[in-house]
Every structure is written in C-alpha cells, then in structure tokens.
C-alpha atoms as a PDB file:
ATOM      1  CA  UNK A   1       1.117  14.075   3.100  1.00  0.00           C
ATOM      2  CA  UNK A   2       3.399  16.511   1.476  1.00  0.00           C
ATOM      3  CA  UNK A   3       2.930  18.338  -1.860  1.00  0.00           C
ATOM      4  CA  UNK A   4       5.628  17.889  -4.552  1.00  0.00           C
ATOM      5  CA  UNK A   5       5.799  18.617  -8.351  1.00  0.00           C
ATOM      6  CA  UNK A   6       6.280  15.889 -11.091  1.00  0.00           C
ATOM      7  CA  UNK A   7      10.313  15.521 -10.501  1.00  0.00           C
ATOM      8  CA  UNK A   8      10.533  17.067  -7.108  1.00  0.00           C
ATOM      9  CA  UNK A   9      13.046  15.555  -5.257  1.00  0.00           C
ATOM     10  CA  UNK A  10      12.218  14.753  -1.736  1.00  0.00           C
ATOM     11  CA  UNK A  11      14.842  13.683   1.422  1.00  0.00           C
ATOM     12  CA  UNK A  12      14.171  10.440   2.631  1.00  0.00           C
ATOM     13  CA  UNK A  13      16.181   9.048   5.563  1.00  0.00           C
ATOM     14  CA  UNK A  14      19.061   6.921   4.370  1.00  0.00           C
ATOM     15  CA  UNK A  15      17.666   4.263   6.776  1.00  0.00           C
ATOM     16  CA  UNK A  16      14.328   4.143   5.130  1.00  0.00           C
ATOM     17  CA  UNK A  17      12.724   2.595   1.865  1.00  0.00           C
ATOM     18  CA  UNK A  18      10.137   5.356   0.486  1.00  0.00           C
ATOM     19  CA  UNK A  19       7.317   3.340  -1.257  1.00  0.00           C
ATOM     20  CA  UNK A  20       5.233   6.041  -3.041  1.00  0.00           C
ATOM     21  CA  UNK A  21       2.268   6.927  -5.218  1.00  0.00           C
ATOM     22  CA  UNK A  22       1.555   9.396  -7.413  1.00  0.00           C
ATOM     23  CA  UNK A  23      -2.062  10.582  -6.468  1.00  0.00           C
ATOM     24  CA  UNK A  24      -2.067  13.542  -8.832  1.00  0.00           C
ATOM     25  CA  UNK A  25       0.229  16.188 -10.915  1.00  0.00           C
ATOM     26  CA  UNK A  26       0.919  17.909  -7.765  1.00  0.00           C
ATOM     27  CA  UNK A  27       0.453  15.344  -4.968  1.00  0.00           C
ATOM     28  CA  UNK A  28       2.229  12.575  -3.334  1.00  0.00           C
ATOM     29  CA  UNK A  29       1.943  10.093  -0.772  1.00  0.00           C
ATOM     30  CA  UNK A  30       4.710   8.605   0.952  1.00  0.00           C
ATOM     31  CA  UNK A  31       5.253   5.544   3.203  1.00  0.00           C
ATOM     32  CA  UNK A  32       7.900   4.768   5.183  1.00  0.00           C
ATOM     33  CA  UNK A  33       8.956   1.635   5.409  1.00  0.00           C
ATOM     34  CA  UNK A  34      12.019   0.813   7.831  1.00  0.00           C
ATOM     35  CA  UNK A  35      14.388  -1.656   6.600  1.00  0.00           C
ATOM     36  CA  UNK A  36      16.386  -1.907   9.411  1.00  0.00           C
ATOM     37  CA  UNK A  37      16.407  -5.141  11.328  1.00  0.00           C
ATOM     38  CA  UNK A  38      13.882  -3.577  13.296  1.00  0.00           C
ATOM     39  CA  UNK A  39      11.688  -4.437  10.470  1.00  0.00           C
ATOM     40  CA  UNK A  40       8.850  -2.159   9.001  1.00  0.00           C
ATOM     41  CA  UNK A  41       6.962   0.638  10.863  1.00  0.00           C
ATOM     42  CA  UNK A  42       3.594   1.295  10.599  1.00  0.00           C
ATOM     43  CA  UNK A  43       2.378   3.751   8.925  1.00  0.00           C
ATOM     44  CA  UNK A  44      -0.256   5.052  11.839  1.00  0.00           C
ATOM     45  CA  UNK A  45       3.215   5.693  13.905  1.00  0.00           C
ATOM     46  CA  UNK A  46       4.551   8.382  11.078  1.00  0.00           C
ATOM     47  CA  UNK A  47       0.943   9.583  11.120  1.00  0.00           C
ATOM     48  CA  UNK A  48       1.784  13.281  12.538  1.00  0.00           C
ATOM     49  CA  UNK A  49      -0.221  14.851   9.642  1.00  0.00           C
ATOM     50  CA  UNK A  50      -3.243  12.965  10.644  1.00  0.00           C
ATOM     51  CA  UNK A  51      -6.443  15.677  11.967  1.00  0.00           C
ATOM     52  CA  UNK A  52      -8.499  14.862  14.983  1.00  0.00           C
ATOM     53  CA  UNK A  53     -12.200  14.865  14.181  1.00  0.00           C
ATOM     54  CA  UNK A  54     -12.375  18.654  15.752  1.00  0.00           C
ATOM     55  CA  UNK A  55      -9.176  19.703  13.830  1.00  0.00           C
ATOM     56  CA  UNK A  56     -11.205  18.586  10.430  1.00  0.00           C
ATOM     57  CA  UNK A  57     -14.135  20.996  11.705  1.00  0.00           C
ATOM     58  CA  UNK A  58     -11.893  24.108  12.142  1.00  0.00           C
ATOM     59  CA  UNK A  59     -10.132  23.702   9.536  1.00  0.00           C
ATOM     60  CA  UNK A  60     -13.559  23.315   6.823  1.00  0.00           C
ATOM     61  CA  UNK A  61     -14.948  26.324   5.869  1.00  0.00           C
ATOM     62  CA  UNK A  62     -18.401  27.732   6.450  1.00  0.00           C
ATOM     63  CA  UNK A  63     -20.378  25.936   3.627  1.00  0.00           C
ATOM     64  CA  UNK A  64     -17.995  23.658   2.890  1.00  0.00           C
ATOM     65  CA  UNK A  65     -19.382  20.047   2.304  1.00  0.00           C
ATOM     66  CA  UNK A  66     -18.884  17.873   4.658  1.00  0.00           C
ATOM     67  CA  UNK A  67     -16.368  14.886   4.259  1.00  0.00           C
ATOM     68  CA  UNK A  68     -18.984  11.529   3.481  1.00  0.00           C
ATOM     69  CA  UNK A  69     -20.647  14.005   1.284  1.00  0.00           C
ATOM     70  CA  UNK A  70     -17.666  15.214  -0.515  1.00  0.00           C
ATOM     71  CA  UNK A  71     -16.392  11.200  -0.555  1.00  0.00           C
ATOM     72  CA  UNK A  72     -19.920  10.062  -1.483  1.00  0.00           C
ATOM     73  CA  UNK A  73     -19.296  12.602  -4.537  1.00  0.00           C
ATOM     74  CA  UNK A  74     -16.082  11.275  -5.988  1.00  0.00           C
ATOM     75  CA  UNK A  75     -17.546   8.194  -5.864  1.00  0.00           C
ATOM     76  CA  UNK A  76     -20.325   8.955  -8.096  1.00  0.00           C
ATOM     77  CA  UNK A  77     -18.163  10.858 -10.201  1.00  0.00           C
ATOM     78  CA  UNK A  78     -15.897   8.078 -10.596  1.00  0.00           C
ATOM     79  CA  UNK A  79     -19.012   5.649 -11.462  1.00  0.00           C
ATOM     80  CA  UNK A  80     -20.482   7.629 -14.105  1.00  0.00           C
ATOM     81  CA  UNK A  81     -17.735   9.244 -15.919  1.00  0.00           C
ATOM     82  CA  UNK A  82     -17.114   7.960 -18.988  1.00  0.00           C
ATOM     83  CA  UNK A  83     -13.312   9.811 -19.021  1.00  0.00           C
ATOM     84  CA  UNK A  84     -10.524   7.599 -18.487  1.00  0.00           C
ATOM     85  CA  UNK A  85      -8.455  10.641 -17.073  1.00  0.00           C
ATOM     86  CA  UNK A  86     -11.096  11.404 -14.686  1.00  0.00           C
ATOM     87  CA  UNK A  87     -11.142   7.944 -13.603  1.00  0.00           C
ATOM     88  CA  UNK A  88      -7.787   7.856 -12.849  1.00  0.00           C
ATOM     89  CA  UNK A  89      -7.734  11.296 -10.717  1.00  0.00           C
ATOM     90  CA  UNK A  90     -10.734  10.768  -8.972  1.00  0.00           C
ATOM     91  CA  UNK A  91      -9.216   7.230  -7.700  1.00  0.00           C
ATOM     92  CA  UNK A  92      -6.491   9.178  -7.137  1.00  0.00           C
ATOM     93  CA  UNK A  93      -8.025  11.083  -4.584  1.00  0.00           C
ATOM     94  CA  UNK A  94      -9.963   8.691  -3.351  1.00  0.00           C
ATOM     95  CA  UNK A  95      -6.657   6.890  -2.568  1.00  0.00           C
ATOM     96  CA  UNK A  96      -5.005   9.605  -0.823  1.00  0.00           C
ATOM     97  CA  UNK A  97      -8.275  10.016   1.447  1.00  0.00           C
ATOM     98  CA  UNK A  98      -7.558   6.234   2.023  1.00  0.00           C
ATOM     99  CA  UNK A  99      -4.233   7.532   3.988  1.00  0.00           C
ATOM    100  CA  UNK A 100      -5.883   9.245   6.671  1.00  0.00           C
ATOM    101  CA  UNK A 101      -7.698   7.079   9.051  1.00  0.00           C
ATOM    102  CA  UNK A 102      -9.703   9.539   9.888  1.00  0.00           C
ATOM    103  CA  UNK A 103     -11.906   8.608   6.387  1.00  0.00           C
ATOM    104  CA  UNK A 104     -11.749   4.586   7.304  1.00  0.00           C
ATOM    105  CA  UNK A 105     -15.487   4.804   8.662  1.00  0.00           C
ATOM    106  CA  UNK A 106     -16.390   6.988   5.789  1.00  0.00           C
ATOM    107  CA  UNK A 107     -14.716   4.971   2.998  1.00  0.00           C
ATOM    108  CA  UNK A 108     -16.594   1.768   4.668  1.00  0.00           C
ATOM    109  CA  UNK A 109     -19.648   3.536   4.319  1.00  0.00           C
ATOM    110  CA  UNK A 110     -19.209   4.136   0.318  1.00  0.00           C
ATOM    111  CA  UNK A 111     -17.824   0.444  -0.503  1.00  0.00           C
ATOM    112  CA  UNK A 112     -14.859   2.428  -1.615  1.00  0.00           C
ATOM    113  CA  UNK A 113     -12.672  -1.394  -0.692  1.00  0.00           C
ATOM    114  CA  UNK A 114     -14.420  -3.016  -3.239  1.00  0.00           C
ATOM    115  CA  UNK A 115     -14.125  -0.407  -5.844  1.00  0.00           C
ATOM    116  CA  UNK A 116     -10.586  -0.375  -5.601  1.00  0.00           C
ATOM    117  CA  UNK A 117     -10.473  -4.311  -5.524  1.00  0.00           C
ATOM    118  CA  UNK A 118     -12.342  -3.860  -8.621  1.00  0.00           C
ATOM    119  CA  UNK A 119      -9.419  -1.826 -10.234  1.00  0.00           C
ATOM    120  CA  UNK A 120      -7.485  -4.483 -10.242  1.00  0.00           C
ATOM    121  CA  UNK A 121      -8.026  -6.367 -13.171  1.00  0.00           C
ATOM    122  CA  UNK A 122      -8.567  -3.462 -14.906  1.00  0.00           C
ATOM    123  CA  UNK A 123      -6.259  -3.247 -18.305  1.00  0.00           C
ATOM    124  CA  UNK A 124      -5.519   0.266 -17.479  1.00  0.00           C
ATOM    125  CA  UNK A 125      -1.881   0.248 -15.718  1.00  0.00           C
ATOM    126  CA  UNK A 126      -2.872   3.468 -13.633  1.00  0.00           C
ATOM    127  CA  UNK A 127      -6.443   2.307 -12.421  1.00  0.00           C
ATOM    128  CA  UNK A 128      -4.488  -0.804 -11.189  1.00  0.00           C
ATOM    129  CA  UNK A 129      -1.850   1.216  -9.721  1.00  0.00           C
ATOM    130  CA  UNK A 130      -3.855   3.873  -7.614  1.00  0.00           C
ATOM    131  CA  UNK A 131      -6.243   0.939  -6.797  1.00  0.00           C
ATOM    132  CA  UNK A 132      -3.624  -1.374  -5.076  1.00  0.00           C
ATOM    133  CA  UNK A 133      -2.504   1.940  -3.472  1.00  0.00           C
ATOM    134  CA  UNK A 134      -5.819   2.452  -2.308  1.00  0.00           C
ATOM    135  CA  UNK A 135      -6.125  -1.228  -0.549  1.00  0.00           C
ATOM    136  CA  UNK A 136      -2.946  -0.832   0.995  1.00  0.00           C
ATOM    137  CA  UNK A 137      -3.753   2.253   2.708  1.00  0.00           C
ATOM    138  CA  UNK A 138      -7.165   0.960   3.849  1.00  0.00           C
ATOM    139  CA  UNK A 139      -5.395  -2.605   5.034  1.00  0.00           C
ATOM    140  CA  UNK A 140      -4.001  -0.668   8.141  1.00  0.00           C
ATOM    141  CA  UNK A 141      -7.501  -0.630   9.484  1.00  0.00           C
ATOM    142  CA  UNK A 142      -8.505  -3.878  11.437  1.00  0.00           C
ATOM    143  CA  UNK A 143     -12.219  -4.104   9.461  1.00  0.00           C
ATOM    144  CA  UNK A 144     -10.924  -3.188   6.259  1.00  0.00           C
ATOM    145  CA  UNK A 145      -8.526  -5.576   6.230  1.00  0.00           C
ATOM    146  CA  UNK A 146     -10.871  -8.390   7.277  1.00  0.00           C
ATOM    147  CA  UNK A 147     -12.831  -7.196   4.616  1.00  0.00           C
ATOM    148  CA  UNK A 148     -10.296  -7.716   2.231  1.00  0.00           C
ATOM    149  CA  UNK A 149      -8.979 -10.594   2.974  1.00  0.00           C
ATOM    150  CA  UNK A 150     -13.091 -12.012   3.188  1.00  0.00           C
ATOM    151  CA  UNK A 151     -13.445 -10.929  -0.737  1.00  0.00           C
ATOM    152  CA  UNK A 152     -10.505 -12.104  -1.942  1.00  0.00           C
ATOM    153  CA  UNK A 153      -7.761  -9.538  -1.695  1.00  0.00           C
ATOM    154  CA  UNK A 154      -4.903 -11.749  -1.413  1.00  0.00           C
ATOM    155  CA  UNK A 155      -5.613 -13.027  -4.350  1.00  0.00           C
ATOM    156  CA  UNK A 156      -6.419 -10.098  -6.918  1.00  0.00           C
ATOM    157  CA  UNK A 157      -3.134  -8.447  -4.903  1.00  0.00           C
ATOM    158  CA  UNK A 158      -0.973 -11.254  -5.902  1.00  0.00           C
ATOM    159  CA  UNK A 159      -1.525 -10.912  -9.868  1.00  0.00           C
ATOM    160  CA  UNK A 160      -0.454  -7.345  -9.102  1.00  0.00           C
ATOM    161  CA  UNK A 161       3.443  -8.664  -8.709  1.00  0.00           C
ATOM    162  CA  UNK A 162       3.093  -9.111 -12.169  1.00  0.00           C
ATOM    163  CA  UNK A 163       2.796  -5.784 -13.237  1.00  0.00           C
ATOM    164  CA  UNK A 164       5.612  -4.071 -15.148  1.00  0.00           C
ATOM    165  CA  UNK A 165       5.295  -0.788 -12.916  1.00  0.00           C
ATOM    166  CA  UNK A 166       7.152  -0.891 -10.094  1.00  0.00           C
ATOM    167  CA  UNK A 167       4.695   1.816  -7.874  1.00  0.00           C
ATOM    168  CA  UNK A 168       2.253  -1.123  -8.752  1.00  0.00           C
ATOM    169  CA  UNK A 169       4.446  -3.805  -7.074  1.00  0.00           C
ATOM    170  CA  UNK A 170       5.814  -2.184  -4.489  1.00  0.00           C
ATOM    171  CA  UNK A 171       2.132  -1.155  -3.293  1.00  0.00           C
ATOM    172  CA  UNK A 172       1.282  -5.114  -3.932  1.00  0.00           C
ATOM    173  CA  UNK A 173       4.311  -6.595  -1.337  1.00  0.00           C
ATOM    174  CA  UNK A 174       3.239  -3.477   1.242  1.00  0.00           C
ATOM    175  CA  UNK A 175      -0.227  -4.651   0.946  1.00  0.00           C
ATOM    176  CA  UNK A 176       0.137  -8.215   1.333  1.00  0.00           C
ATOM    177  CA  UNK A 177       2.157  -7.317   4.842  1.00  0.00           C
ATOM    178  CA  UNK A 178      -0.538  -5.798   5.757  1.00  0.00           C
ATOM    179  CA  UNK A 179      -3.080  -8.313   4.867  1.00  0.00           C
ATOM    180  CA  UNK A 180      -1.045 -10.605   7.131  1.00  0.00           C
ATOM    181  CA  UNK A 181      -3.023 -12.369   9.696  1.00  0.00           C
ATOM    182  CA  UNK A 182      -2.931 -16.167  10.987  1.00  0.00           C
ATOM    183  CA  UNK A 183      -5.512 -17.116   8.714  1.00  0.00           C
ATOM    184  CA  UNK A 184      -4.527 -15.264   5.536  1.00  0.00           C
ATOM    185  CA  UNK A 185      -0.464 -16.473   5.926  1.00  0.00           C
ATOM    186  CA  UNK A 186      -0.484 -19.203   4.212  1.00  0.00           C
ATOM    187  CA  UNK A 187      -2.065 -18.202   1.096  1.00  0.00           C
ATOM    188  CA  UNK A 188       0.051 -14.760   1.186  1.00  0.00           C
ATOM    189  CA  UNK A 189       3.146 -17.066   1.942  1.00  0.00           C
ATOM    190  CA  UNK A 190       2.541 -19.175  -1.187  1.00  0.00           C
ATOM    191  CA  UNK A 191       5.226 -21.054  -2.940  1.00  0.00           C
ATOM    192  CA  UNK A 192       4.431 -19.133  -6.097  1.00  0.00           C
ATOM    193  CA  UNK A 193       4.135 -16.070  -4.556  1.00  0.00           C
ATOM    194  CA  UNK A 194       7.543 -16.343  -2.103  1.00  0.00           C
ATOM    195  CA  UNK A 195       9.130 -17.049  -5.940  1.00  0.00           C
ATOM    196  CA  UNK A 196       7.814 -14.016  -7.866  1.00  0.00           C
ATOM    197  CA  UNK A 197       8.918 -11.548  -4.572  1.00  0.00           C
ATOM    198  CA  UNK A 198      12.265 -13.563  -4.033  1.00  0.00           C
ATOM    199  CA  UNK A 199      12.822 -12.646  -7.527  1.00  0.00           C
ATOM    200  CA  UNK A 200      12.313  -8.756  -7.071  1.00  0.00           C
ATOM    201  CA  UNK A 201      15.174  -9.412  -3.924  1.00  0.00           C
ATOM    202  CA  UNK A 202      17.887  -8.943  -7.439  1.00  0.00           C
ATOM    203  CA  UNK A 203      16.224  -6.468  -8.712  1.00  0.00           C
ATOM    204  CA  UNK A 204      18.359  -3.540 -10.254  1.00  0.00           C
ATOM    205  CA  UNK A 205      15.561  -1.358  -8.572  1.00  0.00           C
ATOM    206  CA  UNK A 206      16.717  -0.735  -5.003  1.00  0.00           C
ATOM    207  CA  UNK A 207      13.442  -0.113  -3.426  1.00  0.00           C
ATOM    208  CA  UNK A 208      11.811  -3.577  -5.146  1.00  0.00           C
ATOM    209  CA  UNK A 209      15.224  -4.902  -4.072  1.00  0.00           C
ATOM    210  CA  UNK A 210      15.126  -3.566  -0.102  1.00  0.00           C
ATOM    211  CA  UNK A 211      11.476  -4.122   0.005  1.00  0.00           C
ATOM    212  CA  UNK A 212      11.577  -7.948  -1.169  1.00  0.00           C
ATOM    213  CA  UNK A 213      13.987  -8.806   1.794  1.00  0.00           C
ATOM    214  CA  UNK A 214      11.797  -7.075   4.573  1.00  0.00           C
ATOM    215  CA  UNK A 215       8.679  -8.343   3.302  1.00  0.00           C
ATOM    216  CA  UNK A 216      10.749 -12.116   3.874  1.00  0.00           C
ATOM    217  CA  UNK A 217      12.550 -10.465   7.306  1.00  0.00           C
ATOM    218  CA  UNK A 218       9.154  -9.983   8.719  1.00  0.00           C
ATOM    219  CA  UNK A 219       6.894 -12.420   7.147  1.00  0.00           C
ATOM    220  CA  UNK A 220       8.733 -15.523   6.544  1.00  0.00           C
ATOM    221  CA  UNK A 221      10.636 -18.392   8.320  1.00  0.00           C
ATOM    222  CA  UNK A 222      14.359 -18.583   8.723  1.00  0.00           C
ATOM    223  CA  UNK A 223      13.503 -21.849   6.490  1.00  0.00           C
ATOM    224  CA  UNK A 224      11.725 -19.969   3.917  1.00  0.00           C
ATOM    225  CA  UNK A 225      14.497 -17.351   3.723  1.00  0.00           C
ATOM    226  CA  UNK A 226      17.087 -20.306   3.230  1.00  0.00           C
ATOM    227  CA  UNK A 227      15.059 -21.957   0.668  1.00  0.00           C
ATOM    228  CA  UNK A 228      13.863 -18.771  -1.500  1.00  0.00           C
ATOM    229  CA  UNK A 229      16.949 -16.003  -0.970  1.00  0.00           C
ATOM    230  CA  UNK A 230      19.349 -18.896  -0.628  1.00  0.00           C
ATOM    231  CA  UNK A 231      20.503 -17.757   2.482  1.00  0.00           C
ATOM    232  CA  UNK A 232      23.289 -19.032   4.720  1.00  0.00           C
ATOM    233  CA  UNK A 233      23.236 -19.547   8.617  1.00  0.00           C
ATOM    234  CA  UNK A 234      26.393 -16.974   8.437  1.00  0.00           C
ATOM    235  CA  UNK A 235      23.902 -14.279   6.603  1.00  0.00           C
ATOM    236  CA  UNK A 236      21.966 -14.301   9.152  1.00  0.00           C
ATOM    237  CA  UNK A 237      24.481 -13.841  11.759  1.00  0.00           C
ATOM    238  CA  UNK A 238      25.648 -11.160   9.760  1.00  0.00           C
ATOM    239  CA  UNK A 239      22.039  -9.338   9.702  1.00  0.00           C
ATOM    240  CA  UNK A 240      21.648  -9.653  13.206  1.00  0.00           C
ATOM    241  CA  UNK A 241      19.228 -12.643  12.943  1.00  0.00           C
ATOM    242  CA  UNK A 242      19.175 -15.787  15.645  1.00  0.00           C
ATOM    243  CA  UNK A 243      18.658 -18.510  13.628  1.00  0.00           C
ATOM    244  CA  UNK A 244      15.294 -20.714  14.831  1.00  0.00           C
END
C-alpha cells in the first residue's frame, strides 16, 4: 500500500491502468491492472507489501491487540455508530484490510463480505464506493468469491456501473473479472451489462476507457467484441489478437 496526501501525485507505469480507492485522507490503495495484450495481472503477483503471519507478529507491539480483535472492533464500531463520517472511514479501513490476504480468514470470520454487499444499495455515494472496493479486494480469494457470487454479488455489482463516480465503476468492472468463474459468466456477460461497459469503452475518462476494453480482451468472445465495440477482423490483427 503506499501513503499519499489528497492530490499527491503518484508514478504509475505508462503500461499500466491504476484503478484506485481512496481509503482515507492520507491513504491509498492501488491496483494494477495491465492493459497490455497480456491482459490483467493479479493483484496477489504485485503483492510485495504483503506480511507473512511471523512478519505481522514482529512487527505488533507488546500489548498491541491482536488483528481479529482489532477487525472484530471496526466492525462493531461501524454497526453501532450512528456518524455517517465514521461509517465511511471505518469501511474505509476495513477495505484496505480487505487488500492483504493475510486478513481473508479473519474478514470471513466477521461476515465483513456481506457487510460490504450490504453497502451497496446504500444512497450514500461513498458507502457504495469503499464497499464495492471492499468486494473486489476480497474476490481474489477462492471462498470469498464463491461466497459472493452464492449471495448475489453479480448482481448488486452490476447496478454499481450505474454510478456517477468513476472509483465506483471502475471497482465494479475489476470486481466482476474477478467474480468470473464458469458458472457466474453468463450472468456477468449479460447483454445489458456488455452494453453499459461497452459504453464506458468512449469514455473521455481514460482509465473507464482502457479498463472497458480489457475487461472485453479477457472476458469476452471475439463475437462479443465484434458485436458490442464494433470491432473489425483487421482490429484485431492490429491488437495482436487471432481471430477464433
């Protein structure tokens, strides 16, 4: 993870897409998403920051809670404050724990998949942001992502394209990647929903833009590209892509 101020300006590689979300004034999470031909990497492979169980221990000070207990008590705070700014930090957190897999079992333990599936029909815009953030961090874990995808994650995800903040959209395409399985593709590959992402593919936002194609790159059929981006058999001998 790496700290930044509201405005900092951070290098990303040209060769990347940064999808990012704010977690807090002074904290930032960013995912790297390659939009090479190559496709996007996962996020456990730029995972350098992530702590071994015995590097956690070392580095947590004598007296320190531990980290269910500490999780266990944002989620309580979170449940009975009645602060809308609260709310929205302490899901903040809670979301950037949600990047490390070293908190999947933990976050299991505390439900902490459903609360952020409940965030998203929330009316607040920033509840429903850091909450698809949340789910998209957890979907890199194999049981979470069942999980989702059991309680109808696809689903709440996909009324997230509709949101008028980008961090909220560009979490909801990441997310339904990595929701992808055989059994969840064809409700993630929807006719309605291959519309509403084609349609971010001309958006004057580059990253919406960049992200749109790889999501159909890596998740669609040469067909489905033809059909929803318009594209030619020339584009995709241009891109580098053997027609099917």
């Amino acid at each position: 993870m790496a700290s930044a101020h509201p405005g900092a300006r951070i290098h990303i590689p040209s060769s990347h897409l940064a999808i990012y979300s704010h977690i807090s004034a002074n904290m930032i999470i960013i995912q790297y998403i390659d939009v090479t031909l190559r496709g996007y990497s996962h996020l456990r492979e730029v995972s350098s920051m992530f702590q071994t169980e015995e590097e956690m221990k070392r580095r947590t000070p004598r007296g320190s809670l531990d980290r269910l207990a500490y999780l266990q008590q944002l989620v309580t705070e979170f449940q009975t404050t009645d602060s809308k700014v609260c709310k929205q930090e302490v899901l903040a957190n809670l979301g950037n724990f949600a990047y490390d897999p070293m908190n999947f079992d933990n976050l299991r333990r505390l439900n902490v998949a459903d609360l952020f599936l409940d965030m998203l029909t929330e009316d607040d815009d920033k509840l429903v942001e850091f909450g698809v953030s949340g789910l998209c961090n957890l979907a890199l874990d194999k049981e979470l992502k069942s999980y989702i995808n059991e309680n109808d994650g696809v689903g709440q995800v996909q009324q997230c394209l509709l949101s008028k903040t980008p961090e909220t959209v560009l979490s909801a395409i990441t997310c339904l990647m990595f929701l992808m399985t055989p059994s969840s593709k064809k409700e993630i590959c929807s006719s309605e929903t291959l519309s509403k992402i084609a349609a971010f593919s001309e958006s004057e936002d580059r990253r919406l833009r960049n992200l749109a194609h790889v999501f159909f790159q890596d998740c669609c059929t040469v067909e489905q590209r033809r059909r929803y981006l318009k594209e030619t058999p020339d584009d995709e001998t241009n891109q580098g892509i053997v027609p099917s």
